[in-house]
Protein backbone atom coordinates (compact mmCIF):
# COMPACT_ATOMS: atom_id res chain seq x y z
CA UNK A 1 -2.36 9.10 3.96
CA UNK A 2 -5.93 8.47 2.58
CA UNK A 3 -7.05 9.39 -0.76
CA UNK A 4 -10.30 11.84 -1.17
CA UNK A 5 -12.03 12.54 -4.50
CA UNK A 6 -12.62 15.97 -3.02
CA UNK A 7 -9.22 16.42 -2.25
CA UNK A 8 -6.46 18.14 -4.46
CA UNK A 9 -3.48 16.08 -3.70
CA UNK A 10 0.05 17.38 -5.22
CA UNK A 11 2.95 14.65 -5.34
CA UNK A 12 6.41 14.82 -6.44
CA UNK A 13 7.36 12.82 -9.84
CA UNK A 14 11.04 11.75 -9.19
CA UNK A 15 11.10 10.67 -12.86
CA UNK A 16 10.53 14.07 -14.41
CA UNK A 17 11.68 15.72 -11.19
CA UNK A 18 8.24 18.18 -10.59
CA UNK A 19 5.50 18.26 -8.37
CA UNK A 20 2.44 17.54 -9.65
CA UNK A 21 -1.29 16.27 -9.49
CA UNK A 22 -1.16 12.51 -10.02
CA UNK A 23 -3.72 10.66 -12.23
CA UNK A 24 -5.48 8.16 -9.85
CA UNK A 25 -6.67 4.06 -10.56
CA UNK A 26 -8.31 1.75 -7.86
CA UNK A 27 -6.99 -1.55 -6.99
CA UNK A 28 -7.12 -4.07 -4.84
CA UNK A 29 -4.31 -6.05 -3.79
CA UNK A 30 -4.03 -9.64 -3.14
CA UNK A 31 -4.87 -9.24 0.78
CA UNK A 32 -8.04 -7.85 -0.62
CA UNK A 33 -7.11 -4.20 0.56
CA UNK A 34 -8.15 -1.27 -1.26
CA UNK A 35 -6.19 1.37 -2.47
CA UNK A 36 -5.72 3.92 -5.49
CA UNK A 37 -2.51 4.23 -7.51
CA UNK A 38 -1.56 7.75 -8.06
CA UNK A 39 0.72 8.43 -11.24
CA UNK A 40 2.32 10.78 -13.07
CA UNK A 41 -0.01 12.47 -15.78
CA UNK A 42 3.37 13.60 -17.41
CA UNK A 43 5.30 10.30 -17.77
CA UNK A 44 2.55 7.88 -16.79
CA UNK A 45 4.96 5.89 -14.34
CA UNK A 46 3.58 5.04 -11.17
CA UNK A 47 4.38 7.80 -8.10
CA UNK A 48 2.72 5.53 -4.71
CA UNK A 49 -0.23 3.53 -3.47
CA UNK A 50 -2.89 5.46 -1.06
CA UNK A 51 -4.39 3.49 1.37
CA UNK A 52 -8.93 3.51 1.64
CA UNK A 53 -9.48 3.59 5.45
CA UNK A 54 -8.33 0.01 5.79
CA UNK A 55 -6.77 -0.32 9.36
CA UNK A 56 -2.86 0.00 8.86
CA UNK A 57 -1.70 -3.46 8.61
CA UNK A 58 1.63 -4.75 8.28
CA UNK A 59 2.39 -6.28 5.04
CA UNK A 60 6.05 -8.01 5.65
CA UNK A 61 7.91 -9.38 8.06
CA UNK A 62 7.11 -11.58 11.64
CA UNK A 63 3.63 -9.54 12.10
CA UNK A 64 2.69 -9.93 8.08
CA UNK A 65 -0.81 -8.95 8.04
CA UNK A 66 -1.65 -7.84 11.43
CA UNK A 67 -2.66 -4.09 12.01
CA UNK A 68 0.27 -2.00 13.49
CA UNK A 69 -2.36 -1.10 16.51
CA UNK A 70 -2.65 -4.72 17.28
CA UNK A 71 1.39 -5.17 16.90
CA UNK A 72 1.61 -2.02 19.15
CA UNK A 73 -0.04 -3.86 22.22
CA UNK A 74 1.48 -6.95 21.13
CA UNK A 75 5.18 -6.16 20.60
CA UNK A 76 5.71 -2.15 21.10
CA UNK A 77 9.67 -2.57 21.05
CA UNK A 78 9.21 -4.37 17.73
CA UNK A 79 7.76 -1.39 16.12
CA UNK A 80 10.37 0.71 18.03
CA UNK A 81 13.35 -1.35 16.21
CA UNK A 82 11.45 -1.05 12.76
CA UNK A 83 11.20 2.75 13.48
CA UNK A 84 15.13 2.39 13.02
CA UNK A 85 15.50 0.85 10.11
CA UNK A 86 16.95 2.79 7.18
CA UNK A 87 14.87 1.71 4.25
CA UNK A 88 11.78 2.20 6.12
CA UNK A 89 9.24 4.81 3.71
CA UNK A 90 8.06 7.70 5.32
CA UNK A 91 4.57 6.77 5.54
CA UNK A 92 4.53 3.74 7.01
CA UNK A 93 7.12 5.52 9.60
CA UNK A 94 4.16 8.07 10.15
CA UNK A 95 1.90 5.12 10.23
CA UNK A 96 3.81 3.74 13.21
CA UNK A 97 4.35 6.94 15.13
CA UNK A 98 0.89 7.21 15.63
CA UNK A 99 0.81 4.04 17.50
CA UNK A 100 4.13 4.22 19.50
């Protein structure tokens, strides 16, 4: 998922349990990736990170900080096994469908 300004994104708040239109901040993170923070306007506490058009990279384990398209030609059984792992998030499940 990518974030656009022109774009009326609606989130769910597990906090105070409603769906709702997040309040967004840019950051960058360490790896020098951009992304906006989307939180909850309500209760303030953070909701998820949307990636800026950065390639989708890998940010843990033996492929830390190679993109999943690289991994994919790479290591395609790897990304199969991760697909199976339960506390995989949805969108970096989505992220690796794409590829697979």
């Amino acid at each position: 998922m990518s974030y656009n300004e022109d774009e009326i994104l609606v989130l769910h708040c597990k906090y105070c349990d409603e769906d709702i239109e997040p309040v967004y901040k840019e950051v960058i993170f360490k790896n020098a990736t951009k992304h906006v923070e989307a939180s909850c306007p309500e209760c303030g506490r953070y909701i998820q990170y949307i990636s800026q058009g950065a390639e989708d990279i890998l940010h843990f384990g033996k492929y830390k900080g190679k993109t999943i398209g690289d991994i994919s030609l790479e290591d395609k059984p790897y990304l199969e096994w991760l697909l199976k792992q339960p506390n995989l998030k949805n969108n970096l499940m989505n992220k690796i469908k794409k590829y697979i």
